[in-house]
PDB file of N, CA and C in Angstrom:
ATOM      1  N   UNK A   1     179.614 170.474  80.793  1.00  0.00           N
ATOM      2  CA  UNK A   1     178.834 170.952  81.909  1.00  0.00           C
ATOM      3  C   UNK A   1     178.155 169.779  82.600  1.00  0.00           C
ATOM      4  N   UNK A   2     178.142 169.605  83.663  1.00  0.00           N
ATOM      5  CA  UNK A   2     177.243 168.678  84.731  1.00  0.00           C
ATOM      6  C   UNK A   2     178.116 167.441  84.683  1.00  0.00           C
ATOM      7  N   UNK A   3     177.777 166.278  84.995  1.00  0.00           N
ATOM      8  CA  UNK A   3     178.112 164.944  85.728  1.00  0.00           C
ATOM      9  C   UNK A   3     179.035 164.890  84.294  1.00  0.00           C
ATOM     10  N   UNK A   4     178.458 165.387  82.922  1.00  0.00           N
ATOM     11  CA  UNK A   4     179.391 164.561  82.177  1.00  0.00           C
ATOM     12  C   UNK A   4     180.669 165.040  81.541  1.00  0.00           C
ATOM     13  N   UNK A   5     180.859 166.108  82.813  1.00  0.00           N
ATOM     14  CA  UNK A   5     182.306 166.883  82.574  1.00  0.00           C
ATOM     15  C   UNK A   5     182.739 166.483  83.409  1.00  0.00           C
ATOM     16  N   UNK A   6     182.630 165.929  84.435  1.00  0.00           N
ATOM     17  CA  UNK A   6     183.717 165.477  85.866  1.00  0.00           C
ATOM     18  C   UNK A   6     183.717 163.740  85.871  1.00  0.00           C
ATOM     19  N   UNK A   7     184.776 163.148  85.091  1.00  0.00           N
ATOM     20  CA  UNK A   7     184.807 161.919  85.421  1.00  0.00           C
ATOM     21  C   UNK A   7     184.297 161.251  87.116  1.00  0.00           C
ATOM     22  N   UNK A   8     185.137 162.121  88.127  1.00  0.00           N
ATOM     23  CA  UNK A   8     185.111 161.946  89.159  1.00  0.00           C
ATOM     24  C   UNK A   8     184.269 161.495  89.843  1.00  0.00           C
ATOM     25  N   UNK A   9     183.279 162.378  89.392  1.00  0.00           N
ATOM     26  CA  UNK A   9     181.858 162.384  89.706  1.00  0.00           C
ATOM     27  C   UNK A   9     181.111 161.226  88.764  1.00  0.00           C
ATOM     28  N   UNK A  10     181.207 160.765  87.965  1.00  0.00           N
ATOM     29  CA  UNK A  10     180.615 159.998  87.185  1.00  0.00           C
ATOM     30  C   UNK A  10     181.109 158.907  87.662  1.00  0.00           C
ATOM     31  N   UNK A  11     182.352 158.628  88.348  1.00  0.00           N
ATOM     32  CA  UNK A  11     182.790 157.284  89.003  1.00  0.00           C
ATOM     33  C   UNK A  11     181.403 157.320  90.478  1.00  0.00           C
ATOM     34  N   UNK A  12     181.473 158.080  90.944  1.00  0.00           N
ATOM     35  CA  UNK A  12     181.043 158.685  92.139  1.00  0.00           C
ATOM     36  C   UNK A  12     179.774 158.112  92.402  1.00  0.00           C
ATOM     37  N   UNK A  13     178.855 158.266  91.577  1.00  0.00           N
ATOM     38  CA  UNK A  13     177.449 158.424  91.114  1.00  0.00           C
ATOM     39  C   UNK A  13     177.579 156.546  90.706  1.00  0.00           C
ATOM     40  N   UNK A  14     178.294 155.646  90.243  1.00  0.00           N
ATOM     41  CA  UNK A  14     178.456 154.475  89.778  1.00  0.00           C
ATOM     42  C   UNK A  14     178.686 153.953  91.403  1.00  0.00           C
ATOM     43  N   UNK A  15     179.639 154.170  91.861  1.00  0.00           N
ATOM     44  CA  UNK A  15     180.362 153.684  93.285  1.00  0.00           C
ATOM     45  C   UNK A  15     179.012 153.703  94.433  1.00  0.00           C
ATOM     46  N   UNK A  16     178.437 154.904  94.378  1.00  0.00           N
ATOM     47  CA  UNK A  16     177.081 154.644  95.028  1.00  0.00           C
ATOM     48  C   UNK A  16     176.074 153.589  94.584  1.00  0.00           C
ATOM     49  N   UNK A  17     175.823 153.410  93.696  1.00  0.00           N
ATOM     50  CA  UNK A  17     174.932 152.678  93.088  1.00  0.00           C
ATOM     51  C   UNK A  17     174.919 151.480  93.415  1.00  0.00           C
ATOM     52  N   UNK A  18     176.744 151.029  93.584  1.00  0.00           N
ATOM     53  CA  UNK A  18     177.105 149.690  93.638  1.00  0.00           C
ATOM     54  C   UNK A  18     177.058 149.157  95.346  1.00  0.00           C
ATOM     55  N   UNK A  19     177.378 149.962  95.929  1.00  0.00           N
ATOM     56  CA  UNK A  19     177.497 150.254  97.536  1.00  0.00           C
ATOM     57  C   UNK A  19     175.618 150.617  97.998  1.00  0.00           C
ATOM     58  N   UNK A  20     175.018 150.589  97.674  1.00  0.00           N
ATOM     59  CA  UNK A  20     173.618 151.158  97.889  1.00  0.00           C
ATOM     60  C   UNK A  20     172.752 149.806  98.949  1.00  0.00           C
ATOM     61  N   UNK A  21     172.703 149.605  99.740  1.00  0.00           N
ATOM     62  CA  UNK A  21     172.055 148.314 100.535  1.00  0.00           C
ATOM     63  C   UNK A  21     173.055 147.517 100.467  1.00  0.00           C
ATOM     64  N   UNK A  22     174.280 147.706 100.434  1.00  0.00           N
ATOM     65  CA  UNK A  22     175.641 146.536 100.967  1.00  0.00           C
ATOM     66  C   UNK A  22     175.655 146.346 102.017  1.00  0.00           C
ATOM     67  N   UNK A  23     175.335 145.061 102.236  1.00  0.00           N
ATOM     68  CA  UNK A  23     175.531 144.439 103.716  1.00  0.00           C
ATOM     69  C   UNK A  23     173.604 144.715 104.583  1.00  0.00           C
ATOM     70  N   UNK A  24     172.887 144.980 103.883  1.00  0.00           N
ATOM     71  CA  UNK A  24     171.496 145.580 104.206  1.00  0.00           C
ATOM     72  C   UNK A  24     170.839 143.979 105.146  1.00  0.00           C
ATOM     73  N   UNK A  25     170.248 144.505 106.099  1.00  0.00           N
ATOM     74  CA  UNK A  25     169.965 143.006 106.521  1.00  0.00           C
ATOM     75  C   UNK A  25     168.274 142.721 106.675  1.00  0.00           C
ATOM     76  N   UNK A  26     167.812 143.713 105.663  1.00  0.00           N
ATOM     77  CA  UNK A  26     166.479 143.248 104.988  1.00  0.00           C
ATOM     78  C   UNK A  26     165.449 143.712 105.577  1.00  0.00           C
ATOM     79  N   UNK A  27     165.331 144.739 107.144  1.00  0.00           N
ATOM     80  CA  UNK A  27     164.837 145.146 107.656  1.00  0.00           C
ATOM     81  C   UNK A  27     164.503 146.717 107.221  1.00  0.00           C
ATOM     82  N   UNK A  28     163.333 147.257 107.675  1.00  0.00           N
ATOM     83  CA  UNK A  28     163.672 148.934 107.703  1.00  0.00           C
ATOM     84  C   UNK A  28     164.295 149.349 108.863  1.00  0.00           C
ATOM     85  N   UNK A  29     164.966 150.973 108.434  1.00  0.00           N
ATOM     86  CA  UNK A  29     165.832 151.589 109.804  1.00  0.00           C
ATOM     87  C   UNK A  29     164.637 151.526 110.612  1.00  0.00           C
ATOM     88  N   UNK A  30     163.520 151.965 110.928  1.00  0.00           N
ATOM     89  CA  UNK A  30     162.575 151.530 111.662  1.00  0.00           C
ATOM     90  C   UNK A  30     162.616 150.664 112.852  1.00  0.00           C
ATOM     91  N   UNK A  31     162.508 149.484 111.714  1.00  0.00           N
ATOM     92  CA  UNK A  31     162.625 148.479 112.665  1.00  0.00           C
ATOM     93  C   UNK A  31     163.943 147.921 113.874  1.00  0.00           C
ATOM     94  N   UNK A  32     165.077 148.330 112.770  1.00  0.00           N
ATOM     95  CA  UNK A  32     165.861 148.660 113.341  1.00  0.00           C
ATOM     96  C   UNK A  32     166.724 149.317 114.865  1.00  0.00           C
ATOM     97  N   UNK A  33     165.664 150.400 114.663  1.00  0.00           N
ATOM     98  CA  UNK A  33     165.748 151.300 115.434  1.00  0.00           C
ATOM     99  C   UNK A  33     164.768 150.711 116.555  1.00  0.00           C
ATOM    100  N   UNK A  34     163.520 150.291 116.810  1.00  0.00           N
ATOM    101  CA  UNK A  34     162.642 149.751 117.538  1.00  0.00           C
ATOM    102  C   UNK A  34     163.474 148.465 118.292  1.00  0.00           C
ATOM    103  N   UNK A  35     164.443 148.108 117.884  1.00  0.00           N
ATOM    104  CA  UNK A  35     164.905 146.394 118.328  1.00  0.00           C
ATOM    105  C   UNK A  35     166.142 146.459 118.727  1.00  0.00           C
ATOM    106  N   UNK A  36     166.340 147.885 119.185  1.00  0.00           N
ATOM    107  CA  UNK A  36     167.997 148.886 119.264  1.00  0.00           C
ATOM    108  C   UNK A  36     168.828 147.709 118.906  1.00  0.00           C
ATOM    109  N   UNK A  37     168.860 147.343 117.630  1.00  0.00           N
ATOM    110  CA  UNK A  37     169.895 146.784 116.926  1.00  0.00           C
ATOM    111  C   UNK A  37     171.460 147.242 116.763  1.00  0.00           C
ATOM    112  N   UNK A  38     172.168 146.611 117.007  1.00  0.00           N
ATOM    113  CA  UNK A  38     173.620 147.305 117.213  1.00  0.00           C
ATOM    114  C   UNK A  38     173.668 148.486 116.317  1.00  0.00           C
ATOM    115  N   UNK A  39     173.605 148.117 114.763  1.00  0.00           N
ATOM    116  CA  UNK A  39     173.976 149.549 113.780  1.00  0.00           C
ATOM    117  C   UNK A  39     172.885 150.845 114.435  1.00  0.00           C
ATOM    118  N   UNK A  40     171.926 150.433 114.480  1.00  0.00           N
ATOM    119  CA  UNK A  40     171.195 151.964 115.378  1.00  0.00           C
ATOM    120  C   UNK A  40     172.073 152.290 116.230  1.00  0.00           C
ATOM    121  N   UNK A  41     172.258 151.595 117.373  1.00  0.00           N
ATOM    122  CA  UNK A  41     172.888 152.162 118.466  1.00  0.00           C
ATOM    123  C   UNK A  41     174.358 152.894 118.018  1.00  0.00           C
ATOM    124  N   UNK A  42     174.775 152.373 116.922  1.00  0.00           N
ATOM    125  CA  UNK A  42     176.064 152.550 116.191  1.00  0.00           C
ATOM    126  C   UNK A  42     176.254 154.513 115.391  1.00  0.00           C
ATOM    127  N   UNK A  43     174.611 153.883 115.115  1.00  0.00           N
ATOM    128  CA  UNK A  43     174.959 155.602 114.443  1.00  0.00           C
ATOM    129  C   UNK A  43     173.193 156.289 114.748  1.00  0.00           C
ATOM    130  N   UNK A  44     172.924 156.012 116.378  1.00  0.00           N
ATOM    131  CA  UNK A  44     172.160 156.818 116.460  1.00  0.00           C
ATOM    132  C   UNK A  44     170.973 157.194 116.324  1.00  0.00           C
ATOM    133  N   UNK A  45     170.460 155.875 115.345  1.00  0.00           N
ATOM    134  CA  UNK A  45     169.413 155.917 115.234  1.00  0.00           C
ATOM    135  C   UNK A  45     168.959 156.793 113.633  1.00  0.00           C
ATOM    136  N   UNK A  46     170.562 157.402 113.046  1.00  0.00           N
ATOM    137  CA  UNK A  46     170.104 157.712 112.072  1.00  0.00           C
ATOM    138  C   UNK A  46     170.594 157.368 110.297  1.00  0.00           C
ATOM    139  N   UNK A  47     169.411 157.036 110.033  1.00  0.00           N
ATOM    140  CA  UNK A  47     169.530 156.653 108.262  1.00  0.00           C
ATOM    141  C   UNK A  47     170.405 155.075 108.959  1.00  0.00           C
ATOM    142  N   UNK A  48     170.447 154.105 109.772  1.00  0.00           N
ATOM    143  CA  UNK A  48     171.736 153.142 109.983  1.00  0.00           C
ATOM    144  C   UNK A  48     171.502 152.091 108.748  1.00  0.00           C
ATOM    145  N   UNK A  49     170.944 152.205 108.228  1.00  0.00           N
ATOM    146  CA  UNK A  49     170.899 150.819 107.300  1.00  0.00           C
ATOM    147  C   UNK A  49     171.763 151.594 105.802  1.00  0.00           C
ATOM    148  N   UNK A  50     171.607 153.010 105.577  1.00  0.00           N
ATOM    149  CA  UNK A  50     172.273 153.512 104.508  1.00  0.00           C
ATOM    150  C   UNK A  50     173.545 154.305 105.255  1.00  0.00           C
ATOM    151  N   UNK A  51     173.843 154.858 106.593  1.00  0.00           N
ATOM    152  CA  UNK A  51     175.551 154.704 107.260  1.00  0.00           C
ATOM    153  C   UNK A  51     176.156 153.276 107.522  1.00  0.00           C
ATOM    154  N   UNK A  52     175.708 152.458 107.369  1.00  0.00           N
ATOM    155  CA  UNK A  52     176.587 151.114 107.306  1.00  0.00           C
ATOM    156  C   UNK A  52     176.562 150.733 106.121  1.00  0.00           C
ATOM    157  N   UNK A  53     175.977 150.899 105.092  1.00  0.00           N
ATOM    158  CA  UNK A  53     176.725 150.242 103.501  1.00  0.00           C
ATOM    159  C   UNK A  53     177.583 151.218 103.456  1.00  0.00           C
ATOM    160  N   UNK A  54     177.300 152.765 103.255  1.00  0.00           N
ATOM    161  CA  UNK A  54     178.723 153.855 103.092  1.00  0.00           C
ATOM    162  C   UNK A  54     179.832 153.229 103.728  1.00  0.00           C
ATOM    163  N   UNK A  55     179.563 152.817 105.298  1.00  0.00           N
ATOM    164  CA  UNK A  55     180.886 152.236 106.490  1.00  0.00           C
ATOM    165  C   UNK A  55     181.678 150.820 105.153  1.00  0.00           C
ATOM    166  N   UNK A  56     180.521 150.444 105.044  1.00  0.00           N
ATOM    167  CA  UNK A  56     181.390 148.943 104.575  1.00  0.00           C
ATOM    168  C   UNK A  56     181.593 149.127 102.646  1.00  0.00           C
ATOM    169  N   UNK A  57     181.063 150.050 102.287  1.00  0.00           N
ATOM    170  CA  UNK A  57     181.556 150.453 100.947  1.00  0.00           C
ATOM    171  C   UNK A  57     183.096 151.162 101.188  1.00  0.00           C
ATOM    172  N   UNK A  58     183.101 152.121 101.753  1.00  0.00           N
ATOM    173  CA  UNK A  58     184.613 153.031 102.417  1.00  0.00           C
ATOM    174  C   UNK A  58     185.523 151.828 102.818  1.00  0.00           C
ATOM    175  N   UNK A  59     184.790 151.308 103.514  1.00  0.00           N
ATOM    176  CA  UNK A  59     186.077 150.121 104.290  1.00  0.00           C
ATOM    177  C   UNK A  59     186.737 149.328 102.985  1.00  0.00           C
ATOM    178  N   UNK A  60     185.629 148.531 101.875  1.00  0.00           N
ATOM    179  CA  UNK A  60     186.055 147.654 101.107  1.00  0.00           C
ATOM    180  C   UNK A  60     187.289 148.704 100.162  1.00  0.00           C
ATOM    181  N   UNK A  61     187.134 149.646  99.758  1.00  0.00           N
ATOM    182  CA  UNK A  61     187.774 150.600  98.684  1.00  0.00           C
ATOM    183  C   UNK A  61     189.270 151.046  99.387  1.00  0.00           C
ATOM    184  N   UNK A  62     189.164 151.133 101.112  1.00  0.00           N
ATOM    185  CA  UNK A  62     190.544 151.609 102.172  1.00  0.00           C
ATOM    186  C   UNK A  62     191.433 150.114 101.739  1.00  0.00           C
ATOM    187  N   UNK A  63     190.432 149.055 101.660  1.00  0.00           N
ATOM    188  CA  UNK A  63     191.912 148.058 101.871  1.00  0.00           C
ATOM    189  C   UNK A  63     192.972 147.741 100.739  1.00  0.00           C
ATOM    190  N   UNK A  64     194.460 147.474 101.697  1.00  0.00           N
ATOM    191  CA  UNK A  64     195.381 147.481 100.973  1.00  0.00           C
ATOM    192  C   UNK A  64     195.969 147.642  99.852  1.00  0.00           C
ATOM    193  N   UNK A  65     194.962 146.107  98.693  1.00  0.00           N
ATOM    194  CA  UNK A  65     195.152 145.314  97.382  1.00  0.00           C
ATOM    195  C   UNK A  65     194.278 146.374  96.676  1.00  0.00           C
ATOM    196  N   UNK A  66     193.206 147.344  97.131  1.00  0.00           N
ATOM    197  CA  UNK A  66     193.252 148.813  96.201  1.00  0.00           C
ATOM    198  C   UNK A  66     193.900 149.678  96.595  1.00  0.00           C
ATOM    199  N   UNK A  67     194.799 149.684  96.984  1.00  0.00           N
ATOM    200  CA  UNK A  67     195.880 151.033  97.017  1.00  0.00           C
ATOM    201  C   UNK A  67     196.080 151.623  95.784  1.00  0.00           C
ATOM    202  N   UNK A  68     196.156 150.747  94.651  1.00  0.00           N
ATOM    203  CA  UNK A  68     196.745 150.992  93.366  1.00  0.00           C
ATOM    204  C   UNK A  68     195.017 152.039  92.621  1.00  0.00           C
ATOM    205  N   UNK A  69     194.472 151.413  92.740  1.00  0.00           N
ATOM    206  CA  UNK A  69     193.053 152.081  92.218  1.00  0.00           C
ATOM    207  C   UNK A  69     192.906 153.108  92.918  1.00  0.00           C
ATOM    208  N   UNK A  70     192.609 152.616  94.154  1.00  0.00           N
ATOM    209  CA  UNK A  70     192.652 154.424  94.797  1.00  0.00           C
ATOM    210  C   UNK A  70     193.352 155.280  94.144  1.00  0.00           C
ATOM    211  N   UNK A  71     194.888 155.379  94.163  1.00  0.00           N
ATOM    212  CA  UNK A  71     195.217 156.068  93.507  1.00  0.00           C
ATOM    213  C   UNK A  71     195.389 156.508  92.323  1.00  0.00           C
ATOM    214  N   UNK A  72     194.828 155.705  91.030  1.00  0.00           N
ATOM    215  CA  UNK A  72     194.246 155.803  89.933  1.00  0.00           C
ATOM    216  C   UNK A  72     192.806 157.202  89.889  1.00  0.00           C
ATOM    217  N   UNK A  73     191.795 156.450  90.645  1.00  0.00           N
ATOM    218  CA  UNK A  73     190.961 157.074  90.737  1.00  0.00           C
ATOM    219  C   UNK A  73     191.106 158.654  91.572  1.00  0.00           C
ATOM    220  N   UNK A  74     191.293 158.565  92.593  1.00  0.00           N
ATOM    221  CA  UNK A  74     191.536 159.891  93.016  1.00  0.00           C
ATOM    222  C   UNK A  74     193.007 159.969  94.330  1.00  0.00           C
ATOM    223  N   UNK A  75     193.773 160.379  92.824  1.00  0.00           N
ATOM    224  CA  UNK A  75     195.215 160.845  93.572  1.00  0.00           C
ATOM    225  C   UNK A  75     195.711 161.468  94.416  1.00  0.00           C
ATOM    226  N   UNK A  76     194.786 162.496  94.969  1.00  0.00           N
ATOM    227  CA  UNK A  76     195.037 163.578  96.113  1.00  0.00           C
ATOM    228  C   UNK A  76     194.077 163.083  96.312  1.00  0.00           C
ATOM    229  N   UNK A  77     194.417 164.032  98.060  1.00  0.00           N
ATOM    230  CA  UNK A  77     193.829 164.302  99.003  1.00  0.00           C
ATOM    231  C   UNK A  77     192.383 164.971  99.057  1.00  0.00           C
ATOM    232  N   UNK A  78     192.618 165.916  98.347  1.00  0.00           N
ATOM    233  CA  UNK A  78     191.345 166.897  97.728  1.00  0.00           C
ATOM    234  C   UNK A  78     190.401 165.655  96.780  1.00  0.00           C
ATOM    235  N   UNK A  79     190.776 165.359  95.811  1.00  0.00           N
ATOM    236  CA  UNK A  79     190.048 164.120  95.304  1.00  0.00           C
ATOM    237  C   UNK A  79     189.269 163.465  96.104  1.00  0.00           C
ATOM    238  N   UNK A  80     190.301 162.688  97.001  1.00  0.00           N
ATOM    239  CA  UNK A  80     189.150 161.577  98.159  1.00  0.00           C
ATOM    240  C   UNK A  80     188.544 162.441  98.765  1.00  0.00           C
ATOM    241  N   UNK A  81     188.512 163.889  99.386  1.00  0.00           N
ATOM    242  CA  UNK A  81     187.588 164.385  99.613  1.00  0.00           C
ATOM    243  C   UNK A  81     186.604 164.644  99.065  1.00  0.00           C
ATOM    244  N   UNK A  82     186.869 165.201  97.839  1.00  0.00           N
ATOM    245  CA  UNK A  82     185.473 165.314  97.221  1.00  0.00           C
ATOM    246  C   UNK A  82     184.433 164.155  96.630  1.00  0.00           C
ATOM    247  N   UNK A  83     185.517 163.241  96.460  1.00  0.00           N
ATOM    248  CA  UNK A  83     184.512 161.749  95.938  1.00  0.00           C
ATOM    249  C   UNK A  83     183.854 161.381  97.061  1.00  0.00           C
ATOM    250  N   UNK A  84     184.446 161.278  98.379  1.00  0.00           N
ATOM    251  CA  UNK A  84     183.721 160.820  99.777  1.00  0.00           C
ATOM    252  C   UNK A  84     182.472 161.652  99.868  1.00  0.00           C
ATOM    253  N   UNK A  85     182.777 162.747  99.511  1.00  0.00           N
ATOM    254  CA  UNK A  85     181.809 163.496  99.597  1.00  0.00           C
ATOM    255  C   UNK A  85     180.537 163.610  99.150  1.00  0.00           C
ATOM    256  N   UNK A  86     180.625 163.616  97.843  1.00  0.00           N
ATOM    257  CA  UNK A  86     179.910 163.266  96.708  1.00  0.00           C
ATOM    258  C   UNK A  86     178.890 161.810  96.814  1.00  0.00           C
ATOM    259  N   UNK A  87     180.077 160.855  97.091  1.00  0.00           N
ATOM    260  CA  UNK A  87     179.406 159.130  97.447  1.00  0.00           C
ATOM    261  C   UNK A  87     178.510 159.727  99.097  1.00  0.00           C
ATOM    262  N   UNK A  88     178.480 160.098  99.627  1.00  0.00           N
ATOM    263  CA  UNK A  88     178.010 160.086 100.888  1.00  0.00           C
ATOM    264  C   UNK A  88     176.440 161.226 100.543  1.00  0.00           C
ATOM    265  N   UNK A  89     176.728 161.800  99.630  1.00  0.00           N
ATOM    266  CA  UNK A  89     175.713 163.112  99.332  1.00  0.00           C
ATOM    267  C   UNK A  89     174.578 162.151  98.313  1.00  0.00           C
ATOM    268  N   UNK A  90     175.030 161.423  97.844  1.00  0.00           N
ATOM    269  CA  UNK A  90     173.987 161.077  96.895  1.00  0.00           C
ATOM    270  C   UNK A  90     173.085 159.651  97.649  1.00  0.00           C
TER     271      UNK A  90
END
């Protein structure tokens, strides 16, 4: 029952952790947002300092030389949905 029945999710919950302020450029969204810094303008003004590590966590995991892990980790379609999901929810 819970996180420690769904590997998936237990990758999920790790993958966030690791991706959490990637690429963070030391500011608050705040400030951010006050200095219409490109990533605000990018996403709006909202949460942009935690939608651009997700952007550049997703991006690092899409390229090529993990094709093989990706598909280790989550083989379908339904999979990457729900892990995206999951990584983006927590």
């Amino acid at each position: 029952y819970g996180i420690s029945a769904d590997p998936l999710t237990k990758f999920a919950v790790v993958y966030a952790a690791l991706i959490h302020d990637v690429d963070h450029q030391g500011v608050p969204n705040k400030q951010l947002v006050a200095e219409s810094d490109e990533i605000a303008m990018l996403y709006n003004d909202k949460s942009v300092a935690e939608q651009h590590s997700l952007k550049v966590g997703f991006g690092v995991l899409m390229r090529p030389q993990y094709a093989t892990l990706r598909h280790c980790l989550v083989p379908t379609s339904s999979d990457q949905f729900k892990f995206r999901r999951l990584v983006i929810d927590l």
